[in-house]
Structures are given as structure tokens and as C-alpha cells.
Protein backbone atom coordinates (compact mmCIF):
# COMPACT_ATOMS: atom_id res chain seq x y z
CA UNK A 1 29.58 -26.03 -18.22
CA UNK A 2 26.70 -25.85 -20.73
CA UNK A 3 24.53 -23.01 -21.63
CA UNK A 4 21.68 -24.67 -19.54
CA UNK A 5 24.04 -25.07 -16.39
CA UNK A 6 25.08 -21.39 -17.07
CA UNK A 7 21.57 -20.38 -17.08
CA UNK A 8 20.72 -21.58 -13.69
CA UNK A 9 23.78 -20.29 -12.49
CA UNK A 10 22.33 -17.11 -13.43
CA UNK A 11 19.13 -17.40 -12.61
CA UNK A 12 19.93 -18.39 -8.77
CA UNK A 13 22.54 -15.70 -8.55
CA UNK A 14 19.94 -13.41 -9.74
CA UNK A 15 17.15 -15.01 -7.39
CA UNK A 16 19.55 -14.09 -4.64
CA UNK A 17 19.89 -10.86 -5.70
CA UNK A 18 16.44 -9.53 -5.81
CA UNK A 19 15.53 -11.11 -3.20
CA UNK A 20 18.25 -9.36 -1.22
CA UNK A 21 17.09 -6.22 -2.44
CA UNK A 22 13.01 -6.81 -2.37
CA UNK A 23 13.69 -7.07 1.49
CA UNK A 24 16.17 -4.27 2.16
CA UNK A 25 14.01 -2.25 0.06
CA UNK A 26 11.22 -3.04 1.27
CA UNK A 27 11.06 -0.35 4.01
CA UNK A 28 10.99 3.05 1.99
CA UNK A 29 7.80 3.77 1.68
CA UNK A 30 6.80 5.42 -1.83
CA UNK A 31 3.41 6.41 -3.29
CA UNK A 32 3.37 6.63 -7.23
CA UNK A 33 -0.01 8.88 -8.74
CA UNK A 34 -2.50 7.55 -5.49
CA UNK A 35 -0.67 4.22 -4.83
CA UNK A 36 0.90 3.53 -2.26
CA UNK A 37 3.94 1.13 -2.80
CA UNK A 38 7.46 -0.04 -0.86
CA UNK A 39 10.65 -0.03 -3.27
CA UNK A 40 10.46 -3.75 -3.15
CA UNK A 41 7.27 -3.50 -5.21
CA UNK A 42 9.69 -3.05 -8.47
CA UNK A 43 12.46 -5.82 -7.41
CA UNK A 44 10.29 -8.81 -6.14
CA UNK A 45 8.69 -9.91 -9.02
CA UNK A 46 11.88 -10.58 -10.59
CA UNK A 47 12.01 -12.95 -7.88
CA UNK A 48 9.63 -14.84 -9.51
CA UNK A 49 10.95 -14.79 -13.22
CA UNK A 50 14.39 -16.13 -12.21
CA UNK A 51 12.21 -18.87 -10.37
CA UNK A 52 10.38 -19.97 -13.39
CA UNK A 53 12.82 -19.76 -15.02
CA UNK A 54 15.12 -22.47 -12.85
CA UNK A 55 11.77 -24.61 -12.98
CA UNK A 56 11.31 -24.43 -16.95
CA UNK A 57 14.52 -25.05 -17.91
CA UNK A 58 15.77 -27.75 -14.98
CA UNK A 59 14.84 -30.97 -12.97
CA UNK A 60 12.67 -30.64 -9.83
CA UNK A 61 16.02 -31.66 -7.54
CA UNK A 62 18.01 -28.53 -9.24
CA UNK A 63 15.12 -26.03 -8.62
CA UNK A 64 14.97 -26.66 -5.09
CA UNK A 65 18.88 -26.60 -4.77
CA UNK A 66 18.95 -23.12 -6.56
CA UNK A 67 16.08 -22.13 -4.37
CA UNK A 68 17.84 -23.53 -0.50
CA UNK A 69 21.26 -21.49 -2.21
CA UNK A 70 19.58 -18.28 -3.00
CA UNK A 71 18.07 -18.14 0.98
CA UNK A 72 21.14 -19.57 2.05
CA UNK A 73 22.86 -16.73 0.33
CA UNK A 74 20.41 -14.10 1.50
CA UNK A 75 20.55 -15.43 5.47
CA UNK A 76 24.85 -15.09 4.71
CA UNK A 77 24.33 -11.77 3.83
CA UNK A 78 21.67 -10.50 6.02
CA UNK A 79 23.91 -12.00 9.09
CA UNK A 80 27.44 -10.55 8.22
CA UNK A 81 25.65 -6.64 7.56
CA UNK A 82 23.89 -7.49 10.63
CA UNK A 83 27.11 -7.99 12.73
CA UNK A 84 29.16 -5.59 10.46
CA UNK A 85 26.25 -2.96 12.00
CA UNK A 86 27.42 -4.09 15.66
CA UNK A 87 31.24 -2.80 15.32
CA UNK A 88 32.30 0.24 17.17
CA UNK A 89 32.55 3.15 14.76
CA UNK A 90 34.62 6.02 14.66
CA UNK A 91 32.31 8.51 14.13
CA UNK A 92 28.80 6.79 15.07
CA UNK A 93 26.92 10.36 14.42
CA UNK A 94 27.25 10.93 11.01
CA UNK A 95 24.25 10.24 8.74
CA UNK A 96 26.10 7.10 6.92
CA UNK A 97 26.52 5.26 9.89
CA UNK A 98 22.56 5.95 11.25
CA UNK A 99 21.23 5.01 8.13
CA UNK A 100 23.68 1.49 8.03
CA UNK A 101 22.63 0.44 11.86
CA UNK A 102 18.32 1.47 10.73
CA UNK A 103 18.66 -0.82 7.82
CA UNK A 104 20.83 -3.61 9.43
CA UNK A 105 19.04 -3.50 12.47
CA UNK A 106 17.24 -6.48 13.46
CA UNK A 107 15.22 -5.36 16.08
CA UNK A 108 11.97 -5.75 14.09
CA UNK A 109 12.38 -9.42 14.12
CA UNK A 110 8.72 -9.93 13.57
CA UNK A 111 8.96 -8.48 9.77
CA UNK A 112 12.08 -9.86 9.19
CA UNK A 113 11.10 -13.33 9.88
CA UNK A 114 8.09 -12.96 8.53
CA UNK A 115 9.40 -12.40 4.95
CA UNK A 116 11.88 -14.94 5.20
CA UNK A 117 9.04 -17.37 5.90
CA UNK A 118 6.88 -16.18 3.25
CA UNK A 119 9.73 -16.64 0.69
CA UNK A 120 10.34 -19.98 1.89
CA UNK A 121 6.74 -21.23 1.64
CA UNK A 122 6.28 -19.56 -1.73
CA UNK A 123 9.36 -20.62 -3.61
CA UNK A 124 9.21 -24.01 -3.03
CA UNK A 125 5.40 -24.01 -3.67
CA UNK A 126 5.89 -22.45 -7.00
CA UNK A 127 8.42 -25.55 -7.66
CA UNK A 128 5.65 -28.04 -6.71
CA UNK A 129 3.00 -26.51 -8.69
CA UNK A 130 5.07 -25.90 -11.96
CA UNK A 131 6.19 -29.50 -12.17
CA UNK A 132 2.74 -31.29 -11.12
CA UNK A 133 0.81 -29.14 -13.22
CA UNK A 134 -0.79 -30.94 -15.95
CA UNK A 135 -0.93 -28.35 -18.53
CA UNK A 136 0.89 -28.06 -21.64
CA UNK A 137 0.73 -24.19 -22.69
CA UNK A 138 4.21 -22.71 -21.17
CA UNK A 139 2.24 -18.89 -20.26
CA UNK A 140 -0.96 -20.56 -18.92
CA UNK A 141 1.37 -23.37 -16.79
CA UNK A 142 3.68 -20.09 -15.37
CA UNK A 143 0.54 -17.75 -15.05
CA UNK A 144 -1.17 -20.19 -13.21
CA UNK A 145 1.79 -21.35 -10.70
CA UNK A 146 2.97 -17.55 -10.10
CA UNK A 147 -0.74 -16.04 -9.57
CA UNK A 148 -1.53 -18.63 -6.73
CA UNK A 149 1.77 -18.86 -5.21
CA UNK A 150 2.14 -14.30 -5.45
CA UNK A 151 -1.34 -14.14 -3.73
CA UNK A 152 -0.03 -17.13 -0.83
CA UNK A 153 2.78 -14.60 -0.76
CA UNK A 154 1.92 -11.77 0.37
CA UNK A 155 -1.11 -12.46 2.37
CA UNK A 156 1.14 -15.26 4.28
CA UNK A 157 3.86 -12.50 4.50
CA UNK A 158 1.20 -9.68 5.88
CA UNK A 159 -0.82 -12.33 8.12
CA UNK A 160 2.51 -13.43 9.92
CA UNK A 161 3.73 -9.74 9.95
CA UNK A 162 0.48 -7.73 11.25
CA UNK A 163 -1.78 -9.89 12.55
CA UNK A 164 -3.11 -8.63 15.97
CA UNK A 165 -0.91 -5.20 15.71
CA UNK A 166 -3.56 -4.03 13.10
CA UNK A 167 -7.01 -4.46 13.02
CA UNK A 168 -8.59 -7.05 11.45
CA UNK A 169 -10.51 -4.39 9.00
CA UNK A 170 -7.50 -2.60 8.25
CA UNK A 171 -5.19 -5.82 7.98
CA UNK A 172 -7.98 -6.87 5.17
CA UNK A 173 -8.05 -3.98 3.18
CA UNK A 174 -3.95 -3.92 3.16
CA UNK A 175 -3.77 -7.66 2.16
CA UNK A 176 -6.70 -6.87 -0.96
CA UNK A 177 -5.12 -4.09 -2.48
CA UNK A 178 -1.96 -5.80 -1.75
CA UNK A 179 -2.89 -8.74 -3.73
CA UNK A 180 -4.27 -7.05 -6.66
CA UNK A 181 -0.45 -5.16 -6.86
CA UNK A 182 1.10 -8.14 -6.70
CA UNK A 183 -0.90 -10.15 -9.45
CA UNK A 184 -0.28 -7.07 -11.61
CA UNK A 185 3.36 -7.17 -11.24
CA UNK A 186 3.13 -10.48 -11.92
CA UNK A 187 1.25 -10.79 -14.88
CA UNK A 188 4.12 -8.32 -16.65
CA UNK A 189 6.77 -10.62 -16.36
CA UNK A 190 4.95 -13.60 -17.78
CA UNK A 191 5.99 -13.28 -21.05
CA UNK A 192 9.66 -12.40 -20.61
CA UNK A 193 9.49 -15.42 -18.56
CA UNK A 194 8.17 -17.95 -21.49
CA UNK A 195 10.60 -16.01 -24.08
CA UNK A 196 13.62 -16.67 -21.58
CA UNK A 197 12.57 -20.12 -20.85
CA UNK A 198 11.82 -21.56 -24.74
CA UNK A 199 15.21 -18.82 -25.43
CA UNK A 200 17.16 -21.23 -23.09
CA UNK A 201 15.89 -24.64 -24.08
CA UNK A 202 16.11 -23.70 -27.83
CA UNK A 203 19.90 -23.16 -27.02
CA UNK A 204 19.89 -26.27 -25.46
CA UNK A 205 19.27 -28.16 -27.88
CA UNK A 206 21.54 -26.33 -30.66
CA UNK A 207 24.11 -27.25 -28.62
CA UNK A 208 23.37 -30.62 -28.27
CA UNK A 209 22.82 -31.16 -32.34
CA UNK A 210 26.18 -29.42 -33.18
């Protein structure tokens, strides 16, 4: 294995792994100064970086394989806690237990799907765009894919999710201030994401001269 094959091997475990936690995190509710934010807010946008990553340093094909393994991974997951939450337990009062079955529990179906439809749609978006754009510059190629695809993201995500249990006034402020969050987020990780990306391919090719 190569340092480019180890790379996406990284990358897609890591994919898997934020994404995991974006969504289980997603429902503690913080509020940092006067913002109000989930916990996901600081894991999803990793999301992102290990994408553009995969789709800077790899062929279209291998960027949607690492993308159908890290949901694949994530549905695994999501299903085994799910069922592990339906087992008889010895002592189903205690505050471990409660707080396993609330975030296991798939009752909420609606938000659960929801973001699992939103990641679909936006991953393999972000693929599309990255390797049809026709632009040279690395940051302006990445900044471009990531701000369209964030902003189909979460208003995709909070459309599916609310639409008709909150108004239509209150749905639209939550998806604005939403969407200026999440192009914020964003635009931090741009730069890792070029270094990481021209880090990888420079290694690459070392290896391939030597």
C-alpha cells in the first residue's frame, strides 16, 4: 500500500468518524457568547476536509467508493447501537442506561432520515463539482465546491427535517443563520484542506521518483 492509498484509507475512516459523531452529537444543544449551536457544529466540517481531501488526491470512482463506505459504515453502526438499545437490561433505571436508549432511540425517524439524506446528496455533490470544475487554483476549486454543497446541506437537511412542524418564518430565519454558521466553519478548514491535499500529492510523487 502506498502513501496515497494510505491516505484515503484515512481519510474515509475519518469521514466515517465525524460523521458518526456530527449526528450523535448533534442533539445537545449549546449556546457559545449569543449563538446558539448543536455539538455537531465543531465535528461536521471535518466531514468536509476528509472529503476534499479523497477528491484532491484520488480518481472520481475512488471518491465515491470512500464516500458509499463511510455511510455504509455509519448505517452499520447506527443499526447495531440501535438494536444493542433494544436488549433487556439489568438495571433499566439507572442514568447510563436512559441516556443509551435517548440517544439510540430511533423514534424521531424524521431527523434521522433527514440527515442521512442530506449527507448523501451533499457528499456526492461535492464529488461532482470538484472534478467538473474548471478551475485551476486548489483553495478557490475547494472553496467553491464546499460553500455550495455546505449551504445545499443544511438547508436540504432543515427543509426535510422541519418543514410544516415550524413555521415558514421561523423555518427561514433557522436555515439563514444556519447557513451563515456553516459557511464560516467552512471557510476555516480550507486551507488545512489545500496543505493536506498538495502535503499528500507531494509525497506521492517522492515516492514514485525514489
Amino acid at each position: 500500500m502506498n502513501s496515497i492509498e494510505k491516505s484515503t484509507l484515512i481519510a474515509t475512516m475519518g469521514l466515517m468518524c465525524f460523521l458518526t459523531a456530527s449526528n450523535l452529537s448533534a442533539a445537545k444543544a449549546i449556546q457559545l457568547y449569543d449563538i446558539r449551536l448543536t455539538a455537531g457544529f465543531f465535528t461536521y466540517p471535518f466531514v468536509y476536509l476528509c472529503s476534499a481531501v479523497i477528491a484532491g488526491t484520488r480518481t472520481p470512482a475512488i471518491y465515491n467508493q470512500s464516500i458509499s463506505f463511510a455511510y455504509a459504515g455509519y448505517l452499520c453502526f447506527i443499526t447495531l447501537m440501535y438494536l444493542s438499545s433494544l436488549l433487556p437490561s439489568i438495571d433499566p433505571s439507572s442514568s447510563y442506561n436512559q441516556s443509551f436508549n435517548t440517544i439510540y432511540n430511533l423514534s424521531n425517524y424524521r431527523i434521522f432520515l433527514s440527515s442521512l439524506c442530506a449527507y448523501f446528496v451533499s457528499m456526492y455533490l461535492f464529488g461532482v463539482l470538484f472534478h467538473t470544475l474548471a478551475i485551476q487554483n486548489m483553495t478557490l476549486k475547494i472553496g467553491f465546491a464546499t460553500f455550495i454543497v455546505a449551504l445545499i446541506d443544511v438547508n436540504l437537511f432543515l427543509i426535510l427535517a422541519f418543514w410544516g412542524v415550524k413555521s415558514f418564518d421561523v423555518l427561514f430565519d433557522i436555515m439563514f443563520w444556519a447557513s451563515i454558521k456553516k459557511l464560516l466553519a467552512q471557510a476555516l478548514l480550507i486551507a488545512p484542506s489545500v496543505w493536506i491535499i498538495n502535503y499528500i500529492r507531494n509525497q506521492n510523487e517522492y515516492c514514485f521518483s525514489n
